[in-house]
N, C-alpha and C. Protein backbone atom coordinates (compact mmCIF):
# COMPACT_ATOMS: atom_id res chain seq x y z
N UNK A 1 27.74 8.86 -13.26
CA UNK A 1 28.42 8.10 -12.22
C UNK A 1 27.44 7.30 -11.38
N UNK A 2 26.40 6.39 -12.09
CA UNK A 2 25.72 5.67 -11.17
C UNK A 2 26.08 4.50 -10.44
N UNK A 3 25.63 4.27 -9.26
CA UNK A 3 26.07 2.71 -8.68
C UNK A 3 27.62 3.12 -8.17
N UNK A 4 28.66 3.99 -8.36
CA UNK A 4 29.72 4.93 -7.68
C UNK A 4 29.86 4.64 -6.43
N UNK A 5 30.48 3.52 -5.50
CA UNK A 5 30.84 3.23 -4.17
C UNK A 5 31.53 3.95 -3.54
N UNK A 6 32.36 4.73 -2.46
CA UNK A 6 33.08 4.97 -1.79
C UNK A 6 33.13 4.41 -0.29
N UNK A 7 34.45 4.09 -0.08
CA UNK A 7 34.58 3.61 1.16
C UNK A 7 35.05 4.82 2.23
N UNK A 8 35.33 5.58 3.29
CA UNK A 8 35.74 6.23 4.04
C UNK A 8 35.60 5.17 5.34
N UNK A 9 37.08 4.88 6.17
CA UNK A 9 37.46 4.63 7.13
C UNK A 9 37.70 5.46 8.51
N UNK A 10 37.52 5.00 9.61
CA UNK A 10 38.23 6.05 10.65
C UNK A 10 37.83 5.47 11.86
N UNK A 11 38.54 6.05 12.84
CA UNK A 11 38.02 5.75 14.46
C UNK A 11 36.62 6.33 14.75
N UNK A 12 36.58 7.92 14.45
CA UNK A 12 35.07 8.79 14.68
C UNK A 12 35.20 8.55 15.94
N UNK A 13 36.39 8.73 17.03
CA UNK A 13 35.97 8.69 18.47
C UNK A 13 35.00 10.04 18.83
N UNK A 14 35.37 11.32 18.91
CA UNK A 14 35.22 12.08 19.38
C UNK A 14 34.68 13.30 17.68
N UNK A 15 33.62 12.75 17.29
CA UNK A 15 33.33 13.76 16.10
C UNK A 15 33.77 15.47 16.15
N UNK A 16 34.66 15.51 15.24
CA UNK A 16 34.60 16.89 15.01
C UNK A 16 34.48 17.63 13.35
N UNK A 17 34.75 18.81 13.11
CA UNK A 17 34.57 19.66 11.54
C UNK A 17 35.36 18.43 10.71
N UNK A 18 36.89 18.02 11.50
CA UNK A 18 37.44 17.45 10.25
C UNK A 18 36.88 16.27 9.96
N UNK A 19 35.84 15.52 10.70
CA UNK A 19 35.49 14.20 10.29
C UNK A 19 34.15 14.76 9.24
N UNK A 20 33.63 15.68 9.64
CA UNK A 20 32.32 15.90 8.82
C UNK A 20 33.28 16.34 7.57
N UNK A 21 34.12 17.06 7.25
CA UNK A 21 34.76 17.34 6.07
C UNK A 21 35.00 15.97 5.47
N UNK A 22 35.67 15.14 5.95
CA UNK A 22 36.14 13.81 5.36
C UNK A 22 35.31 13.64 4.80
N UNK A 23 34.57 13.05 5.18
CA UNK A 23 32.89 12.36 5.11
C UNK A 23 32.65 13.06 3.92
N UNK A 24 32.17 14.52 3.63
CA UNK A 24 31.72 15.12 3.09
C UNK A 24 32.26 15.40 1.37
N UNK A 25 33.55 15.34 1.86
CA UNK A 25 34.62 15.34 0.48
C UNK A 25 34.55 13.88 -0.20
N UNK A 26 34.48 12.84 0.83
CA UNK A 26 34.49 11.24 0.32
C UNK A 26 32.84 11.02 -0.29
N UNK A 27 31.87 12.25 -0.38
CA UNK A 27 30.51 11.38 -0.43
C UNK A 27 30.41 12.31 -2.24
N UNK A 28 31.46 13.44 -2.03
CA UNK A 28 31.33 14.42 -3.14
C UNK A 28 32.05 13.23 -4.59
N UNK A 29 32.54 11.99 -4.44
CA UNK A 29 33.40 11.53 -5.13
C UNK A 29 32.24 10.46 -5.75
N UNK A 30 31.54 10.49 -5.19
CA UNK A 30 30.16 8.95 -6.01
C UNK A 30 29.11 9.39 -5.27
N UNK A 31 28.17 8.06 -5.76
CA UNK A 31 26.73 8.09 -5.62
C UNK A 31 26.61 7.80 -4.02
N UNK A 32 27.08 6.71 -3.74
CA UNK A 32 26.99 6.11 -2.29
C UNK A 32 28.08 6.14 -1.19
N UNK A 33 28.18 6.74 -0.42
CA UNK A 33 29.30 6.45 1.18
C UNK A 33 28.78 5.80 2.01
N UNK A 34 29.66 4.64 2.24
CA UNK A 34 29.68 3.86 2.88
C UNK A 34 31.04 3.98 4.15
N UNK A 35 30.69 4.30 5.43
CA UNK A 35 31.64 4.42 6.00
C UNK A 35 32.19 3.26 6.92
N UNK A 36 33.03 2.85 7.07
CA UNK A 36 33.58 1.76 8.22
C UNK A 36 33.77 2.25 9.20
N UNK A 37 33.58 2.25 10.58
CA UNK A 37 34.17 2.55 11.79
C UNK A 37 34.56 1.39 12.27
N UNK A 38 35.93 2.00 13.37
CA UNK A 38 36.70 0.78 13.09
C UNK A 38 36.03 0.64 14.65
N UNK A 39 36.42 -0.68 15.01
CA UNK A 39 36.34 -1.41 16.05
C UNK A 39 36.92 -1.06 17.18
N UNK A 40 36.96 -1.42 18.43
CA UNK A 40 37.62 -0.83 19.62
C UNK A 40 38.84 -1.55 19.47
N UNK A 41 38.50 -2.75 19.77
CA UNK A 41 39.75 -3.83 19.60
C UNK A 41 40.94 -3.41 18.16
N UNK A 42 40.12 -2.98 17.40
CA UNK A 42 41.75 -3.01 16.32
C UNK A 42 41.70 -1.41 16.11
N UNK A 43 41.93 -0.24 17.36
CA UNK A 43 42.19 0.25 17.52
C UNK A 43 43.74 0.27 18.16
N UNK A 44 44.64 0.40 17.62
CA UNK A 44 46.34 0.37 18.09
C UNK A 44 47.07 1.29 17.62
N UNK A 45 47.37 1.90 16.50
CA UNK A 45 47.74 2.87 16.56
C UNK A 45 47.99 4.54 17.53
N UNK A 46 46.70 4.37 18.43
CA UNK A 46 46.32 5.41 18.63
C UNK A 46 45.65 5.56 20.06
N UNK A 47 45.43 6.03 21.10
CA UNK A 47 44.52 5.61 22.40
C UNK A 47 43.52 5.27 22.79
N UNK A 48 43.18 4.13 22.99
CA UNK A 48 41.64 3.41 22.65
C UNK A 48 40.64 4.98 22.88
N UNK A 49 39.64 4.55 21.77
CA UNK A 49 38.80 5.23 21.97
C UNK A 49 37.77 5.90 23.00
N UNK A 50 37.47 6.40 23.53
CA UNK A 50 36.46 7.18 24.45
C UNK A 50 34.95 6.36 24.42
N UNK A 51 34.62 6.81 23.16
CA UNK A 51 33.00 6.73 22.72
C UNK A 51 33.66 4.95 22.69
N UNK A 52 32.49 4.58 22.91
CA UNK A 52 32.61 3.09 22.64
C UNK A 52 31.93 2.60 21.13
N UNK A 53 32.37 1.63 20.20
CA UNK A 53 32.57 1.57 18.90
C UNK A 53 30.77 1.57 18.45
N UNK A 54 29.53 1.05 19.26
CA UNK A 54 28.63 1.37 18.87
C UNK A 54 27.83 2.68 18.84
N UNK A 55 27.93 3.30 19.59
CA UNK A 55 27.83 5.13 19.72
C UNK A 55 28.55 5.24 18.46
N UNK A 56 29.86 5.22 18.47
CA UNK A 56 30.63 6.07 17.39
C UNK A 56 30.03 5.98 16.17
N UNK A 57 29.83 4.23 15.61
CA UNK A 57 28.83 3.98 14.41
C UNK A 57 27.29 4.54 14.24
N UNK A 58 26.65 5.01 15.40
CA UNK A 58 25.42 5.44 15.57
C UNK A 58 25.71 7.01 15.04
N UNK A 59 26.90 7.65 15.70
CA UNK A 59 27.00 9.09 15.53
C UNK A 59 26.98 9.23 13.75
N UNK A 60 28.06 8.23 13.09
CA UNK A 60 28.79 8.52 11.94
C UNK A 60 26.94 7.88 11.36
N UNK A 61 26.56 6.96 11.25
CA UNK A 61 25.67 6.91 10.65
C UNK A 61 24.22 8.21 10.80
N UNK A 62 24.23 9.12 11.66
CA UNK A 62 23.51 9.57 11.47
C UNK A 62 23.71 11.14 10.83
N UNK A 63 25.21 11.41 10.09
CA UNK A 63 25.83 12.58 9.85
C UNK A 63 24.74 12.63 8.11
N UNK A 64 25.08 13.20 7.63
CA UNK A 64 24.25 13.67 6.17
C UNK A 64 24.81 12.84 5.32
N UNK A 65 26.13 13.20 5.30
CA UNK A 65 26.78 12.85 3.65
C UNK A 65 26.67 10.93 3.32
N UNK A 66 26.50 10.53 5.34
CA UNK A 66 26.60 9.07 4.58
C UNK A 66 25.43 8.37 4.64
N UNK A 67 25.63 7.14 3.77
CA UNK A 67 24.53 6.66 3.35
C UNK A 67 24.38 5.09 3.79
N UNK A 68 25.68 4.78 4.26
CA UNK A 68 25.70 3.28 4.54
C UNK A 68 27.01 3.42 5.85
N UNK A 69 26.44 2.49 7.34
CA UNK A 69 27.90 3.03 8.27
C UNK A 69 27.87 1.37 8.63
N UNK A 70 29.20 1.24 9.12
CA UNK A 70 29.25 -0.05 9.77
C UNK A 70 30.26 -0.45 10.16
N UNK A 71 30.09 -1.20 11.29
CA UNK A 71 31.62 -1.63 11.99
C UNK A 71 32.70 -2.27 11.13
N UNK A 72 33.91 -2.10 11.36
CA UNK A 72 34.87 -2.84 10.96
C UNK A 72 34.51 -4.42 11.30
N UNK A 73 35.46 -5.38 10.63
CA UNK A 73 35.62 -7.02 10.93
C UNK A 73 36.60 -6.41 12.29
N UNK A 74 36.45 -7.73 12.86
CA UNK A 74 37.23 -7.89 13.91
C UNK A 74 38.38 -8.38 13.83
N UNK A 75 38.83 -8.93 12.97
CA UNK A 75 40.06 -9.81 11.78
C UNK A 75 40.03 -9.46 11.06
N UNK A 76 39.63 -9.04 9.63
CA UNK A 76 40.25 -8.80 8.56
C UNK A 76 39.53 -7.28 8.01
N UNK A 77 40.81 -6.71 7.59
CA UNK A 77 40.04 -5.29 7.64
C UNK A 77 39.36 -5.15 6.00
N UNK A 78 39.69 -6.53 5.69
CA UNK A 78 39.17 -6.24 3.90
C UNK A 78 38.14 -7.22 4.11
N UNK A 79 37.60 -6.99 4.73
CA UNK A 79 36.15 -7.98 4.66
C UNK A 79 35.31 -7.40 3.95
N UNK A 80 35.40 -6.65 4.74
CA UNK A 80 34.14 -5.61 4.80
C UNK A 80 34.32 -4.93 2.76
N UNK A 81 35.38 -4.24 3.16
CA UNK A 81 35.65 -3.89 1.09
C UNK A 81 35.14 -4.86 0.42
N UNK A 82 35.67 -6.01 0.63
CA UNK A 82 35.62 -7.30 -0.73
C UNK A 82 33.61 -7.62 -0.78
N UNK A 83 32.73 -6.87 0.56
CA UNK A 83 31.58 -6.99 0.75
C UNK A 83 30.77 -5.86 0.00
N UNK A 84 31.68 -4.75 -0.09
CA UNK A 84 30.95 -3.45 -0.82
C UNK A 84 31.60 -3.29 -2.20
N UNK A 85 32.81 -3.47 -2.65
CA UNK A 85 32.69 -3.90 -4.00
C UNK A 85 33.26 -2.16 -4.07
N UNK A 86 33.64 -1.14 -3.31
CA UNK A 86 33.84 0.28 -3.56
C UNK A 86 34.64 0.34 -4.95
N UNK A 87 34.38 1.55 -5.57
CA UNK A 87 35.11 1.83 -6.58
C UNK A 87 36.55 2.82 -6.55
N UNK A 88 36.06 3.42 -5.32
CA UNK A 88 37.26 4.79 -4.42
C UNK A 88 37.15 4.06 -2.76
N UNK A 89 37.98 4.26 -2.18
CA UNK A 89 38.34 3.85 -1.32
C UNK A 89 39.13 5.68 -0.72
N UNK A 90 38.83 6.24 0.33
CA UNK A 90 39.12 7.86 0.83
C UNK A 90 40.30 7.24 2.16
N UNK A 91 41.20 8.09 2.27
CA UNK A 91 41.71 8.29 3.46
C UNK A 91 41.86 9.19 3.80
N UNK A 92 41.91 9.18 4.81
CA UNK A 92 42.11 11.17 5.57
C UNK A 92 43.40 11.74 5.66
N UNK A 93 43.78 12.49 5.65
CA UNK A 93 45.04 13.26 5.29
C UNK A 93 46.14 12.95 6.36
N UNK A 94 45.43 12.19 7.61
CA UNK A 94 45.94 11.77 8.94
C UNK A 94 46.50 10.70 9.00
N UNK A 95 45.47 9.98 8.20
CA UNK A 95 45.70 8.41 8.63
C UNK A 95 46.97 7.29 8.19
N UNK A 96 47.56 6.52 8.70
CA UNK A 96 48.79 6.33 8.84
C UNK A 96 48.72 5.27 7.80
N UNK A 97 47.93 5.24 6.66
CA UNK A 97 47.42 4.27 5.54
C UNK A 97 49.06 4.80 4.59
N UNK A 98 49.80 3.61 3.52
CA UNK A 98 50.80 4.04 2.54
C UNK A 98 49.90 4.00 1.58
N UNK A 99 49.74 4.60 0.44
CA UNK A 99 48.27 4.03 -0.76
C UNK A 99 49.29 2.73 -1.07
N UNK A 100 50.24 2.77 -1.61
CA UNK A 100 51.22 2.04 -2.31
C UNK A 100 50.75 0.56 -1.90
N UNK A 101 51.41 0.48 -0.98
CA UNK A 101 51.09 -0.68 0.19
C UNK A 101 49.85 -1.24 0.07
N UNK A 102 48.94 -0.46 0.84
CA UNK A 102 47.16 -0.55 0.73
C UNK A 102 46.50 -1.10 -0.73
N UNK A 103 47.34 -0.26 -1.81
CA UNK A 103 46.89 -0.49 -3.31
C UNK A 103 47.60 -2.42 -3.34
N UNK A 104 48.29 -2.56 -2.77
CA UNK A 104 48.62 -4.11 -3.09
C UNK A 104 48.03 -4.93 -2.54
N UNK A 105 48.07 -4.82 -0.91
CA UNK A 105 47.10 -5.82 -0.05
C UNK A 105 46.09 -5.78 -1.23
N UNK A 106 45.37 -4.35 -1.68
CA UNK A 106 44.30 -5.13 -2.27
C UNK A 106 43.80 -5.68 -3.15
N UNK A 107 44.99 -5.39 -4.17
CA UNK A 107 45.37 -6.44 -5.83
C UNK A 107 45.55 -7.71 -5.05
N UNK A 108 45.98 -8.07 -4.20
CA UNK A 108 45.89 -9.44 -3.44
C UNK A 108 44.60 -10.10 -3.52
N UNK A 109 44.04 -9.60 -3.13
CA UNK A 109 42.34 -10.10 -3.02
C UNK A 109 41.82 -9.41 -3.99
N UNK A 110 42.15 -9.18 -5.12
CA UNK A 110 41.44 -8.99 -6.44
C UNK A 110 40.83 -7.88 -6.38
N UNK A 111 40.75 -6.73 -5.55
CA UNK A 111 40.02 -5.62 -5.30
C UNK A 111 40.89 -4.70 -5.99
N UNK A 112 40.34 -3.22 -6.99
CA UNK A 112 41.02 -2.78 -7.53
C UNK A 112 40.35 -1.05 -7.54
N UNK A 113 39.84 -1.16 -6.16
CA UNK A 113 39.26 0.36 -5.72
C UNK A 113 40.68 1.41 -6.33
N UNK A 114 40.28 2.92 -6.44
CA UNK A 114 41.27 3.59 -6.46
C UNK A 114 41.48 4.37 -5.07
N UNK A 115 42.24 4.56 -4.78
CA UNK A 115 42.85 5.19 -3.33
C UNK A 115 42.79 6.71 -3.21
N UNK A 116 42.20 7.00 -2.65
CA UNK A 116 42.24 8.93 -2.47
C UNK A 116 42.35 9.49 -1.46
N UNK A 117 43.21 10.48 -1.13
CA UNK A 117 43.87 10.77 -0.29
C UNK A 117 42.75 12.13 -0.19
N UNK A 118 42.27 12.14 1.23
CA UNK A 118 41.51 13.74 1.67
C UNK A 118 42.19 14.78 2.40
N UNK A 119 42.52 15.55 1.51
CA UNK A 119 43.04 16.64 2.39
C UNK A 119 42.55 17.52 3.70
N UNK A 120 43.43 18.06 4.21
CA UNK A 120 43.26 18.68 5.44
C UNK A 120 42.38 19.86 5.48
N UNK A 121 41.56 20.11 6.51
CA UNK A 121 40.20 20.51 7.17
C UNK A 121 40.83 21.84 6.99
N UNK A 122 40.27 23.38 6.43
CA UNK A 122 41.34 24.70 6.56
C UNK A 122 41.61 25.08 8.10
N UNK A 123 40.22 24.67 8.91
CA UNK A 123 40.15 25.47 10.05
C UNK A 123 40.64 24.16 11.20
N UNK A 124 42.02 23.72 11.20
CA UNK A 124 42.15 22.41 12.20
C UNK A 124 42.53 22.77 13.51
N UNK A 125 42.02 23.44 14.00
CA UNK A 125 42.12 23.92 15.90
C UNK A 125 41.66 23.03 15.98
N UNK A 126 40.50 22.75 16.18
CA UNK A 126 39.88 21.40 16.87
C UNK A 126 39.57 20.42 15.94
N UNK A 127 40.20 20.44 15.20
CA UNK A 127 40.00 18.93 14.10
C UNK A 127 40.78 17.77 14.45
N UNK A 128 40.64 17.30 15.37
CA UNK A 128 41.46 16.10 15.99
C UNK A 128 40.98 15.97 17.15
N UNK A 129 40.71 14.26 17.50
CA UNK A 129 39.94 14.33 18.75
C UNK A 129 41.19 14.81 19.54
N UNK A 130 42.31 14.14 19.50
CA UNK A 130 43.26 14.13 20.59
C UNK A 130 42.78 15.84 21.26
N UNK A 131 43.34 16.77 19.97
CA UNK A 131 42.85 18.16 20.56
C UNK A 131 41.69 18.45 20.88
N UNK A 132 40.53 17.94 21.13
CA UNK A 132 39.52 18.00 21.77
C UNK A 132 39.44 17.66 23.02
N UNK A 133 40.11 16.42 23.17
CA UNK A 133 40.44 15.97 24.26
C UNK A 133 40.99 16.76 25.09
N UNK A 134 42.74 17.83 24.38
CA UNK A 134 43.02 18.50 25.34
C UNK A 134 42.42 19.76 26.06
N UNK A 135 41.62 20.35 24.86
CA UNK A 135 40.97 21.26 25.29
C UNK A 135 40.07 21.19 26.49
N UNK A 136 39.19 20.01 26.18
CA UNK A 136 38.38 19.84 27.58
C UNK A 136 39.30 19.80 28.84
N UNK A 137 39.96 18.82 28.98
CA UNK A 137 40.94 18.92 29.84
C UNK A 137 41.80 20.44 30.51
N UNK A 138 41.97 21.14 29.76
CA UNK A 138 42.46 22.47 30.00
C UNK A 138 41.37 23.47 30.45
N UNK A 139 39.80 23.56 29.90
CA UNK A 139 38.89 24.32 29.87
C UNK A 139 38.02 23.70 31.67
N UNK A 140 38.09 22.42 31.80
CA UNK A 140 37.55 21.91 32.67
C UNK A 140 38.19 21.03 33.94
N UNK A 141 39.50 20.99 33.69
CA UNK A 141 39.71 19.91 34.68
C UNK A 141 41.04 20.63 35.54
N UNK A 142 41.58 21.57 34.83
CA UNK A 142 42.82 21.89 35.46
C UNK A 142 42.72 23.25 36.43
N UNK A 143 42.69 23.00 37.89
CA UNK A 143 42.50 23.68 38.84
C UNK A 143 41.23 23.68 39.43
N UNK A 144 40.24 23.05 38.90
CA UNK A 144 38.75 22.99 38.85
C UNK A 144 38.55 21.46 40.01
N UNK A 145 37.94 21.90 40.87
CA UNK A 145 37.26 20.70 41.88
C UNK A 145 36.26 20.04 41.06
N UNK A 146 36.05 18.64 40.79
CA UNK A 146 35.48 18.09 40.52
C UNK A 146 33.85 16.94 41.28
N UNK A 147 33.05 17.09 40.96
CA UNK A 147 32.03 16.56 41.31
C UNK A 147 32.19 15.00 42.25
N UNK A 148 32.90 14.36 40.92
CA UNK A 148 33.13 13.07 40.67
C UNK A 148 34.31 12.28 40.91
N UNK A 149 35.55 13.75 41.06
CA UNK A 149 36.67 13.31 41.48
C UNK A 149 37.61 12.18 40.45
N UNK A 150 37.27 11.89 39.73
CA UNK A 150 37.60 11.19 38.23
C UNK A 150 37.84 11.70 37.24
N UNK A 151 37.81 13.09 36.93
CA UNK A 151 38.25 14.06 35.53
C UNK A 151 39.79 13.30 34.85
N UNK A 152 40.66 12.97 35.84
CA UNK A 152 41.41 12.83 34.76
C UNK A 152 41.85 10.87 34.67
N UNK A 153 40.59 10.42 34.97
CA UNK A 153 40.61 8.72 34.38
C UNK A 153 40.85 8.92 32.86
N UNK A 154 41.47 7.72 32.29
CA UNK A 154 41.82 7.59 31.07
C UNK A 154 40.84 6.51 30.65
């Protein structure tokens, strides 16, 4: 399996087990992972991110399994693919991707990656930033005087 691309996508706001699993399962599939982190701006689905999009790419690029990290386009989210040429293309068991759908956009633009779906993390207590999020919030902010008086800015 030489020269073997994989793409893995994601926010990576708040790293936790299930992103290192992703990662880890998407790098077990070829030679090279290449991950996208997406951008702040075409973040919508979901509550803008925390970490701001260059941290997040700094974090994800410095995890093991990958080998290549980089921001999303700011417009077109197949830029970046039609630039790496992937042979698998990973999604996370989360992500609100249809393959169906996804598999056409990218017969559109002549791209003919295969789509793989990553299953779920065994141990998901804290495999989700959101639940990271709440936890801190519960462990630190609720009933607790604050320094800064800002604990619960969004």
């Amino acid at each position: 399996m030489t020269g073997h691309r994989i793409v893995a996508t994601g926010t990576f706001d708040i790293l936790h087990p299930g992103h290192l699993f992703y990662l880890e399962e998407s790098r077990k599939l070829g030679d090279e992972l290449w991950v996208i982190v997406a951008r702040d701006i075409n973040v919508k689905h979901k509550p803008q991110p925390i970490i701001p999009e260059e941290h997040r790419l700094a974090m994800v690029a410095a995890l093991k399994p990958v080998d290549h990290a980089l921001l999303g386009d700011k417009t077109d989210m197949f830029r970046p693919i039609e630039e790496i040429q992937p042979e698998i293309i990973t999604i996370g068991f989360n992500q609100m991707f249809n393959e169906a759908k996804l598999e056409e956009q990218l017969r559109a633009r002549n791209l003919t990656p295969r789509i793989v779906r990553i299953g779920r993390y065994a141990d998901g207590e804290l495999c989700s930033s959101r639940l990271v999020v709440q936890r801190i919030l519960d462990k630190r902010c609720h009933g607790q005087h604050s320094s800064s008086g800002n604990d619960h800015e969004s």
